[in-house]
C-alpha atoms as a PDB file:
ATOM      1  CA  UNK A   1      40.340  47.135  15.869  1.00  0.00           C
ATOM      2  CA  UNK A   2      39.672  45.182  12.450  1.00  0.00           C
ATOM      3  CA  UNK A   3      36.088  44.540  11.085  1.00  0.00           C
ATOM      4  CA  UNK A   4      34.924  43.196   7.606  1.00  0.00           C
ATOM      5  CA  UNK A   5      32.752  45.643   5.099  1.00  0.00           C
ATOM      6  CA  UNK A   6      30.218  44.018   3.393  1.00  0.00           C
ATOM      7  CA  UNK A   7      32.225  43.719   0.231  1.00  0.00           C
ATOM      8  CA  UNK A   8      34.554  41.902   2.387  1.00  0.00           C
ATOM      9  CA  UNK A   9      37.172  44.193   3.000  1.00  0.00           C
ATOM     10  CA  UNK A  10      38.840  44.965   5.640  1.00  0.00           C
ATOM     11  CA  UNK A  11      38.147  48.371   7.772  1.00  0.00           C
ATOM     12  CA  UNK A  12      40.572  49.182  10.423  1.00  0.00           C
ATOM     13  CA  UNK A  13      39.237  52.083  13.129  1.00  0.00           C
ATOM     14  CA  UNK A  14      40.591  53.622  15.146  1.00  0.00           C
ATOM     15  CA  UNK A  15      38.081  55.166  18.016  1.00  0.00           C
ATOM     16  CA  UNK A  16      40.019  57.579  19.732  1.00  0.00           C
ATOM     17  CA  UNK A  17      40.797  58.999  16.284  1.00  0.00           C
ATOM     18  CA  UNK A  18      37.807  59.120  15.129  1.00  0.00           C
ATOM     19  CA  UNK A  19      39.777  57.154  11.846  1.00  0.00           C
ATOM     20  CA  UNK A  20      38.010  54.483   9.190  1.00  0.00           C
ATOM     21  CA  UNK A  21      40.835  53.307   6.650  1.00  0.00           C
ATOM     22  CA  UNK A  22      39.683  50.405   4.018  1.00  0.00           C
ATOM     23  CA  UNK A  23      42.380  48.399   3.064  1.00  0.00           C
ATOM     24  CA  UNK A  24      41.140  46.142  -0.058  1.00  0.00           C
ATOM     25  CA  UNK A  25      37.825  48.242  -1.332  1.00  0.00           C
ATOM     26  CA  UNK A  26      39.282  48.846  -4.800  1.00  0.00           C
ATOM     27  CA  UNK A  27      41.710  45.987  -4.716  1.00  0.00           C
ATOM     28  CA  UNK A  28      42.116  43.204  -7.328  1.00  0.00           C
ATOM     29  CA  UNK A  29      43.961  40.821  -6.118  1.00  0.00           C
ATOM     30  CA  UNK A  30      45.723  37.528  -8.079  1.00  0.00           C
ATOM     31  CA  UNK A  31      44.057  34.265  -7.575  1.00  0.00           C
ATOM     32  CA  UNK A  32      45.650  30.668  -7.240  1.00  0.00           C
ATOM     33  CA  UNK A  33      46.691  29.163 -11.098  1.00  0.00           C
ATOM     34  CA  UNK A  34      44.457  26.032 -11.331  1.00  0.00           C
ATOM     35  CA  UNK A  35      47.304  24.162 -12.475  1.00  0.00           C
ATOM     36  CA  UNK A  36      48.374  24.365  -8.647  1.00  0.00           C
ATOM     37  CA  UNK A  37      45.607  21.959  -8.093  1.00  0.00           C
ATOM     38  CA  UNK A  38      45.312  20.196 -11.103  1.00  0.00           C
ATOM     39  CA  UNK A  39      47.375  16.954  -8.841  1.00  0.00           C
ATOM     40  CA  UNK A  40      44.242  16.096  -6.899  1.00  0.00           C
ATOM     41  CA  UNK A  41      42.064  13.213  -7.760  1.00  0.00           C
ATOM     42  CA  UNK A  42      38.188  14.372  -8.174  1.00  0.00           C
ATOM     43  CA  UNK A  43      36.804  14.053  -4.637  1.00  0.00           C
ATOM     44  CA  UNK A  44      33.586  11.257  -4.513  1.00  0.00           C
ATOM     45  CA  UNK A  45      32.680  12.166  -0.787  1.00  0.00           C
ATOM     46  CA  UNK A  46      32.412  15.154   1.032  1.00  0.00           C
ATOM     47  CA  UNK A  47      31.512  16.453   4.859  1.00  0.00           C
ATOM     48  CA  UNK A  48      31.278  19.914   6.275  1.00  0.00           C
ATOM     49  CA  UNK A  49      32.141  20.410  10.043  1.00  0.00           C
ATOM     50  CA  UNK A  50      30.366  24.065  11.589  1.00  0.00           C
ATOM     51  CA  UNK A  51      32.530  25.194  14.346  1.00  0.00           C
ATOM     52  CA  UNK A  52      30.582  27.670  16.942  1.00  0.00           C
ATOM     53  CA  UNK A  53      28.943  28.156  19.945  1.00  0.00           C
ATOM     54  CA  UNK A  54      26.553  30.944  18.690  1.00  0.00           C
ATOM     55  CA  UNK A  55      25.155  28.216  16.516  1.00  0.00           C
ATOM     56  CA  UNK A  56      24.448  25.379  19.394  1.00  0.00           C
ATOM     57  CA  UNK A  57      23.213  28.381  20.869  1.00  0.00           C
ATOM     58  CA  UNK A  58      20.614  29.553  18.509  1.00  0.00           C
ATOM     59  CA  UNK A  59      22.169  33.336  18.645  1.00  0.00           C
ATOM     60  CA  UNK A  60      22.564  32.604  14.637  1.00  0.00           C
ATOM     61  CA  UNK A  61      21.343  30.298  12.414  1.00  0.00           C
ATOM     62  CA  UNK A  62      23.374  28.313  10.073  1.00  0.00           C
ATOM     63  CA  UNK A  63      23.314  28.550   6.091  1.00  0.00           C
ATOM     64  CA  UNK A  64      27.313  27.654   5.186  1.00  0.00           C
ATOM     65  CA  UNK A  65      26.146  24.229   5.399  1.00  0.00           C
ATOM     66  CA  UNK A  66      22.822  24.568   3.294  1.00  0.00           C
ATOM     67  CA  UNK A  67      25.441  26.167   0.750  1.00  0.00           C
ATOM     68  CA  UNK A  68      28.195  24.033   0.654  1.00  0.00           C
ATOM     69  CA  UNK A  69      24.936  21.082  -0.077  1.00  0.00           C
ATOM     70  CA  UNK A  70      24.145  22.540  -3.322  1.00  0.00           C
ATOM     71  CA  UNK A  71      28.076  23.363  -4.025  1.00  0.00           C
ATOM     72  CA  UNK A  72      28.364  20.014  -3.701  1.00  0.00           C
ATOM     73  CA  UNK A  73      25.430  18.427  -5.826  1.00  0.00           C
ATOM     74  CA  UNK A  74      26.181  21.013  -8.527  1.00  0.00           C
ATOM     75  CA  UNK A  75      29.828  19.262  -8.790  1.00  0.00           C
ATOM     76  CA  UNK A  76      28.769  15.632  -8.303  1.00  0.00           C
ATOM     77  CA  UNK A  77      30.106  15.463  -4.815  1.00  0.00           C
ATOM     78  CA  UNK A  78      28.421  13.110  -2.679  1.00  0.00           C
ATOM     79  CA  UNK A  79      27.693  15.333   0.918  1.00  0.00           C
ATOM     80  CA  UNK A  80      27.638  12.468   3.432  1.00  0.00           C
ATOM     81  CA  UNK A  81      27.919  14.443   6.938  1.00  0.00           C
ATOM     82  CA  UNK A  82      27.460  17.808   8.387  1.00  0.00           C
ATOM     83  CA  UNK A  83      27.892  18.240  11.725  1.00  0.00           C
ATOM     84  CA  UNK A  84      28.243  21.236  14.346  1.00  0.00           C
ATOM     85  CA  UNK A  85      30.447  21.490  17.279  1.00  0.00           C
ATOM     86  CA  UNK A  86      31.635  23.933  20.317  1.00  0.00           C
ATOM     87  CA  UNK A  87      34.144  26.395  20.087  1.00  0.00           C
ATOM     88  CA  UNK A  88      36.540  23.654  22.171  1.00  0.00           C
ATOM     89  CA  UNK A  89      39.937  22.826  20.876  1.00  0.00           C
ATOM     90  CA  UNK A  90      39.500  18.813  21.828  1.00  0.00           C
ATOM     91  CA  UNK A  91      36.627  18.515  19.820  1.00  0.00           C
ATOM     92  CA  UNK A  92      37.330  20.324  16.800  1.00  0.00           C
ATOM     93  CA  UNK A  93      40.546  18.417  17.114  1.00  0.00           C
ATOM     94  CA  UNK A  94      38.685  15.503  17.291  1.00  0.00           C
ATOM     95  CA  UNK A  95      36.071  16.056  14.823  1.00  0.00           C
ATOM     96  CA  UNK A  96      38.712  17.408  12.098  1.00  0.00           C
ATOM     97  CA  UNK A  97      40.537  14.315  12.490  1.00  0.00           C
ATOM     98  CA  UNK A  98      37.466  11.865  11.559  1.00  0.00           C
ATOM     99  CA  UNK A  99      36.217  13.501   8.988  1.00  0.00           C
ATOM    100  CA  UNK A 100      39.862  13.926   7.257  1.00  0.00           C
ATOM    101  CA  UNK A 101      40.384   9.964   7.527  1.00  0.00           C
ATOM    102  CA  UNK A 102      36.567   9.176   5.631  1.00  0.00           C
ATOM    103  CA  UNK A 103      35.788  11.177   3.515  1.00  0.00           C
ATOM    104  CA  UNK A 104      37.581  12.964   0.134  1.00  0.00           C
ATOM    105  CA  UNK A 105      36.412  16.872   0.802  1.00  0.00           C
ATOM    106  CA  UNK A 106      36.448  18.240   4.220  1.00  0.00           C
ATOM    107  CA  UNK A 107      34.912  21.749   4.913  1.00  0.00           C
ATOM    108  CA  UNK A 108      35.494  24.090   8.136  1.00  0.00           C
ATOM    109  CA  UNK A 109      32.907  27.298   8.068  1.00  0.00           C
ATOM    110  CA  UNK A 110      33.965  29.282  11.343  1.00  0.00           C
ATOM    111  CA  UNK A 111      35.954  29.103  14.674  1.00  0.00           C
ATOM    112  CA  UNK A 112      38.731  31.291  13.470  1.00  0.00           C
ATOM    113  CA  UNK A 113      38.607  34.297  14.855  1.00  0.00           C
ATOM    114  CA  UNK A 114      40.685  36.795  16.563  1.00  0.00           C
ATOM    115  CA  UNK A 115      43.333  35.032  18.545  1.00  0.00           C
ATOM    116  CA  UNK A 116      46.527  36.227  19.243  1.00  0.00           C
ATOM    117  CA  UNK A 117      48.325  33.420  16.818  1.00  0.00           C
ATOM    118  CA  UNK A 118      45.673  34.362  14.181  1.00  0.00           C
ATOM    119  CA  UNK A 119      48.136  35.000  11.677  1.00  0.00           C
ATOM    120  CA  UNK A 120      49.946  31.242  11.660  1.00  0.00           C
ATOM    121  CA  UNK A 121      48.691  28.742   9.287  1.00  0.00           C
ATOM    122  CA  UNK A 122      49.304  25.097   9.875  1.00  0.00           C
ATOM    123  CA  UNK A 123      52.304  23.311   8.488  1.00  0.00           C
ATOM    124  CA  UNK A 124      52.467  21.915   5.816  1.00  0.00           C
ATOM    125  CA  UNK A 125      49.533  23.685   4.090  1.00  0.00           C
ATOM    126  CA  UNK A 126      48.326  24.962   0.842  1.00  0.00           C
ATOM    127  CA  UNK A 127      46.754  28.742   0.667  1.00  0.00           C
ATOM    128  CA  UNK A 128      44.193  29.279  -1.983  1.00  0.00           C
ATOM    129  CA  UNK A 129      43.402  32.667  -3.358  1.00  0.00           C
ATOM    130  CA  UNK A 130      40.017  31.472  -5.241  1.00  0.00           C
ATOM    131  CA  UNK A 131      38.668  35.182  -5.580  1.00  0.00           C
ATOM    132  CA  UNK A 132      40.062  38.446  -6.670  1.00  0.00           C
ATOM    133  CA  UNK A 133      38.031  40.418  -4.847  1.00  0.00           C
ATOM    134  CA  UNK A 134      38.979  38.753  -1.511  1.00  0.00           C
ATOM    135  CA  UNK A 135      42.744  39.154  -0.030  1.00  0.00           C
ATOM    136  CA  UNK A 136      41.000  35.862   2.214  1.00  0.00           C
ATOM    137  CA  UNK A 137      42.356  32.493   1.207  1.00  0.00           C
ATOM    138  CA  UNK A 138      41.023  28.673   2.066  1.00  0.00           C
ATOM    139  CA  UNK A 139      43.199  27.017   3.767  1.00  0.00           C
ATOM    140  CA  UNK A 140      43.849  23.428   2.622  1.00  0.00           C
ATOM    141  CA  UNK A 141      45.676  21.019   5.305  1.00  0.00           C
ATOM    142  CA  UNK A 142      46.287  17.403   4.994  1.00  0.00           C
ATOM    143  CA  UNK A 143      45.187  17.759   1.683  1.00  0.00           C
ATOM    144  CA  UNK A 144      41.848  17.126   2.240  1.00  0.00           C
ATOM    145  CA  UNK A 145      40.612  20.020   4.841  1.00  0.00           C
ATOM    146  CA  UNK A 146      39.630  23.353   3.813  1.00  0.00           C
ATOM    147  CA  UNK A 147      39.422  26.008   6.046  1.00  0.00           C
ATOM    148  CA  UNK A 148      36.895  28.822   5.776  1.00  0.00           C
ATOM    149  CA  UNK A 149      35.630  31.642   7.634  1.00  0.00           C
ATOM    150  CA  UNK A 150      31.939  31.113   8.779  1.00  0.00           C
ATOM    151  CA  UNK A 151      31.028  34.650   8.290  1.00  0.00           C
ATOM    152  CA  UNK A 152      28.471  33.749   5.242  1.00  0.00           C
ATOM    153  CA  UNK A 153      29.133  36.136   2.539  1.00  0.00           C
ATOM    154  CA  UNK A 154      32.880  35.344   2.509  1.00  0.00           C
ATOM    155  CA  UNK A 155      31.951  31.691   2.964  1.00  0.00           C
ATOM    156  CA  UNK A 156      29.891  31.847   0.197  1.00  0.00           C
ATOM    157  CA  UNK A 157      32.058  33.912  -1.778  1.00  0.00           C
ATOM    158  CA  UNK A 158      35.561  31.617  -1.374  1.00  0.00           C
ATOM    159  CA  UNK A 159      33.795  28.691  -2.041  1.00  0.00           C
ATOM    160  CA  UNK A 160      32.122  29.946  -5.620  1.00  0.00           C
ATOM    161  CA  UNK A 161      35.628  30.900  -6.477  1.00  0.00           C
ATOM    162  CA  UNK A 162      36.798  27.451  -5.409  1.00  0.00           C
ATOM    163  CA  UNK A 163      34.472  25.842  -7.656  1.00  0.00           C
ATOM    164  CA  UNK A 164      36.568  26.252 -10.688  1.00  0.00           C
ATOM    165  CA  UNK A 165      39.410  24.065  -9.317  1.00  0.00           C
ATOM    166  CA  UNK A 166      37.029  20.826  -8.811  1.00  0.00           C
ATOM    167  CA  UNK A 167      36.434  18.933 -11.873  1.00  0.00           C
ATOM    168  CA  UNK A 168      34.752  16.097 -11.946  1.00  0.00           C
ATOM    169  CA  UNK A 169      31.204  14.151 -13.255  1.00  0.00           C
ATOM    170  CA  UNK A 170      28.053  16.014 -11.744  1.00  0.00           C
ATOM    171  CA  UNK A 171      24.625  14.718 -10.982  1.00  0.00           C
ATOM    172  CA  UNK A 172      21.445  13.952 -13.345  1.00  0.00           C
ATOM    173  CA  UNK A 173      17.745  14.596 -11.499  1.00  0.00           C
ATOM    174  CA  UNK A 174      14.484  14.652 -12.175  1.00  0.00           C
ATOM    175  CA  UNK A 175      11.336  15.168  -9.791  1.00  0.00           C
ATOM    176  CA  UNK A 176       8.041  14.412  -9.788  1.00  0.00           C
ATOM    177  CA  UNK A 177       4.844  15.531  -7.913  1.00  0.00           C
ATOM    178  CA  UNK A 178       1.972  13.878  -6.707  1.00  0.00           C
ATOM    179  CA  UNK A 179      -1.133  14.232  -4.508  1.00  0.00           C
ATOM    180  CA  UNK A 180      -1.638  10.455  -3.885  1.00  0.00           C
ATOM    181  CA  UNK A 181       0.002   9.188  -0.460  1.00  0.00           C
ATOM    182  CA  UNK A 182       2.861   7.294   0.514  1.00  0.00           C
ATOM    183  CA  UNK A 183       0.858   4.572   1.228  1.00  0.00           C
ATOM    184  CA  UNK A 184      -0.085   4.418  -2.324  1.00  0.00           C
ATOM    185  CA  UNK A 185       3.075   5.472  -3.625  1.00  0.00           C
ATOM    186  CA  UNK A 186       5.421   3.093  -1.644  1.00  0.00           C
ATOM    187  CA  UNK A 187       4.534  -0.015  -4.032  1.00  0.00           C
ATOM    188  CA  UNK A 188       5.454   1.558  -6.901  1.00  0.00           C
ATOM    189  CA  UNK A 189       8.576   2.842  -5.590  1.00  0.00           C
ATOM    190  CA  UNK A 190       9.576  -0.445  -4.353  1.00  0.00           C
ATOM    191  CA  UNK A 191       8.975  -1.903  -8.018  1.00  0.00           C
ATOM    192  CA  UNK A 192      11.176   1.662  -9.653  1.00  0.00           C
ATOM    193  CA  UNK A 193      13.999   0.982  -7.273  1.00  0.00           C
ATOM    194  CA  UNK A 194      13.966  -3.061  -8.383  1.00  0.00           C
ATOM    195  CA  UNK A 195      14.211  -2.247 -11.917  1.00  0.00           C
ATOM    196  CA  UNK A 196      17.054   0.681 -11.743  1.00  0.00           C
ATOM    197  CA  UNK A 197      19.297  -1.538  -9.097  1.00  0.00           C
ATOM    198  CA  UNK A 198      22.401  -2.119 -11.228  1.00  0.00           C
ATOM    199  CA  UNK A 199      22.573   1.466 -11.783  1.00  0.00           C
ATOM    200  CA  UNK A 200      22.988   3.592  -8.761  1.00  0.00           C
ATOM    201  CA  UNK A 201      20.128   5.847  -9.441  1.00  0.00           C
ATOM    202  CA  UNK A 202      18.609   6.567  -5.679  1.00  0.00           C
ATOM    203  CA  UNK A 203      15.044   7.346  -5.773  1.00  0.00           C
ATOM    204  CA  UNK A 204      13.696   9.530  -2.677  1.00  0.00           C
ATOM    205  CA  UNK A 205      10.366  10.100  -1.040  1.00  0.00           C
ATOM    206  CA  UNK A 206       9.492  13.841   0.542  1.00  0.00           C
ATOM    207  CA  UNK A 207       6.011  14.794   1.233  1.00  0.00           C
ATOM    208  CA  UNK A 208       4.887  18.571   1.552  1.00  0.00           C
ATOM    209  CA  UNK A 209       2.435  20.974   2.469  1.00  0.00           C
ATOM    210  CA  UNK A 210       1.411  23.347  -0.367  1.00  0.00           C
ATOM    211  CA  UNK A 211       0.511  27.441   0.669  1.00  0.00           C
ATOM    212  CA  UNK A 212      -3.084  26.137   0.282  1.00  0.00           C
ATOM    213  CA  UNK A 213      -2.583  23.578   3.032  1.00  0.00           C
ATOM    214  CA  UNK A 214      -2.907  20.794   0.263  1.00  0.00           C
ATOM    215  CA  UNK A 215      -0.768  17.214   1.142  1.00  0.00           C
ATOM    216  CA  UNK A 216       1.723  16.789  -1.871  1.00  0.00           C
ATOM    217  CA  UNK A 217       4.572  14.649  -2.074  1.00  0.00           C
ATOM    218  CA  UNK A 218       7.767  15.274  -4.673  1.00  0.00           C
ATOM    219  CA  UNK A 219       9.866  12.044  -5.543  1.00  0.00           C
ATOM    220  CA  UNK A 220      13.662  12.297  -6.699  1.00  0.00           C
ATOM    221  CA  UNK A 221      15.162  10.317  -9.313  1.00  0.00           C
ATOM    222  CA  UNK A 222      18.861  10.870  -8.903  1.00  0.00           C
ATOM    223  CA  UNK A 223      22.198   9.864 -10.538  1.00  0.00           C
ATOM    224  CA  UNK A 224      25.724  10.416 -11.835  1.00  0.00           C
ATOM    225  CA  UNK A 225      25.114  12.016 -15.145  1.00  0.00           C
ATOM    226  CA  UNK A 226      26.393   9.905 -17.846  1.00  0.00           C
ATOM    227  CA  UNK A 227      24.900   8.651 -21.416  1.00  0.00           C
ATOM    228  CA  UNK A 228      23.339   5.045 -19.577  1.00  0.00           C
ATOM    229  CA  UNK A 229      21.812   6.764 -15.876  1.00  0.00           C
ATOM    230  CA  UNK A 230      20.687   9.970 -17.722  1.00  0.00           C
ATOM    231  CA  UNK A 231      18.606   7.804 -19.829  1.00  0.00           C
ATOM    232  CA  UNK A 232      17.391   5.775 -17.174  1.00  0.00           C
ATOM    233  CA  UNK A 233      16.868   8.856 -14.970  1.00  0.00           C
ATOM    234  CA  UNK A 234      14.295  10.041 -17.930  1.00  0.00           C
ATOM    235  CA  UNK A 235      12.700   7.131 -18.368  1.00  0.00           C
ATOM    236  CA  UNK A 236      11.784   5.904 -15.031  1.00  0.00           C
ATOM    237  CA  UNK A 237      10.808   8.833 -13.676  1.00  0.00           C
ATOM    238  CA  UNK A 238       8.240   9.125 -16.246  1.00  0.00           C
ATOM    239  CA  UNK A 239       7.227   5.803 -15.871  1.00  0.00           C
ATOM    240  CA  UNK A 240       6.194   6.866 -12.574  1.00  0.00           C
ATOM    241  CA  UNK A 241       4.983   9.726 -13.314  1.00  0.00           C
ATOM    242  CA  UNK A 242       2.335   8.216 -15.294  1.00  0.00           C
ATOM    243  CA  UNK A 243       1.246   6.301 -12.958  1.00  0.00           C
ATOM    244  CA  UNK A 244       0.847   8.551 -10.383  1.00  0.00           C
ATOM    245  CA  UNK A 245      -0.658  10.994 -12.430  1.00  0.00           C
ATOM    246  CA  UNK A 246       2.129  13.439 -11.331  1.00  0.00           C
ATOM    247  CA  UNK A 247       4.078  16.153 -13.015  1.00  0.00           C
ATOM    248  CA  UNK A 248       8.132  16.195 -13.882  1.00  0.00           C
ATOM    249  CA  UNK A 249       8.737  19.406 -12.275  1.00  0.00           C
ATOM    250  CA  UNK A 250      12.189  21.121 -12.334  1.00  0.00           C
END
């Protein structure tokens, strides 16, 4: 039978003969030219689609999605949708087809596992070797979908490599915290948002609870980052900040 190592390699064993032979270990293997990609438009909007039953099921917790957030932020992607579904060929089906028709960049983490037509790819496709450690490739059908394995460290690892074919403009943020409440804060949100309108910065709300049990709440000031919203990303939020008597905090 086939495993992965924790490097990501693949073991076969055999038990019977008491055998363990690594295939890739020591391997370096070549990775997709960017240039192969370099025909795609810079995606605005993205969604990521978790296929598996062991995660409706609680047997194992999800973090592909929590990782393909920040993979997204860090390149200016907009992440509009994640969403988890059965191990059922109608609804991955299903599911696969929405998100390819709204939005730019479409993630799959799991529901490809053994099966006995495991090694046939879709047609047409694209295969992307993004890492040279990995002999694992995404997947790309319709132009739009990406296919990835939802074991997390070769998630994680394929999409890091894949990060070098996206170019595009990324976001600008600042936060700032506060110990007053949303009650008192909500005003002077309302007047922030009126005076940064024209300029698609979105300013969020998100109240904590510190390790000392105190009530604090941390506002985002958020943006594409460009000369005009960087500016007005810097100078609002310190506008607020002053008169909340918060801190800009990284």
């Amino acid at each position: 039978f086939y495993s992965y190592s924790e490097s990501g390699g693949l073991v076969a064993s055999s038990q019977d003969a008491g055998l363990i032979v690594r295939f890739t270990e020591c391997h370096i293997f070549p990775t997709t030219p960017i240039s192969e990609l370099q025909d795609r438009p810079f995606p605005k909007t993205s969604a990521c689609l978790v296929i598996g039953d062991e995660i409706l099921e609680g047997k194992t917790v999800d973090s592909n999605s929590g990782f393909f957030a920040k993979f997204c932020f860090n390149l200016g992607i907009s992440l509009k949708r994640i969403e988890v579904i059965p191990d059922k060929e109608e609804e991955i089906i299903e599911a696969v087809r929405r998100f390819s028709n709204n939005y730019d960049f479409v993630i799959t983490s799991g529901g490809i596992e053994a099966k006995q037509r495991m090694a046939l790819f879709p047609h047409p496709s694209r295969v992307i070797f993004p890492d040279e450690k990995l002999w694992i490739p995404i997947v790309i059908v319709n132009e739009n979908i990406h296919i990835l394995p939802g074991v997390p460290k070769l998630f994680k690892a394929l999409l890091t490599g894949y990060s070098k074919y996206i170019k595009g403009d990324k976001f600008v943020r600042k936060f700032v915290k506060t110990y007053y409440p949303e009650s008192f804060i909500a005003p002077i949100l309302t007047e922030a948002q009126e005076k940064v309108k024209n300029f698609d910065v979105k300013i969020g709300s998100y109240p904590e609870m510190t390790d000392d049990d105190k009530y604090v709440v941390i506002l985002s000031f958020l943006a594409k980052d460009n000369a005009v919203t960087a500016e007005i990303v810097e100078k609002i939020s310190k506008e607020v900040s002053e008169k909340l008597d918060g801190v800009i905090v990284d």
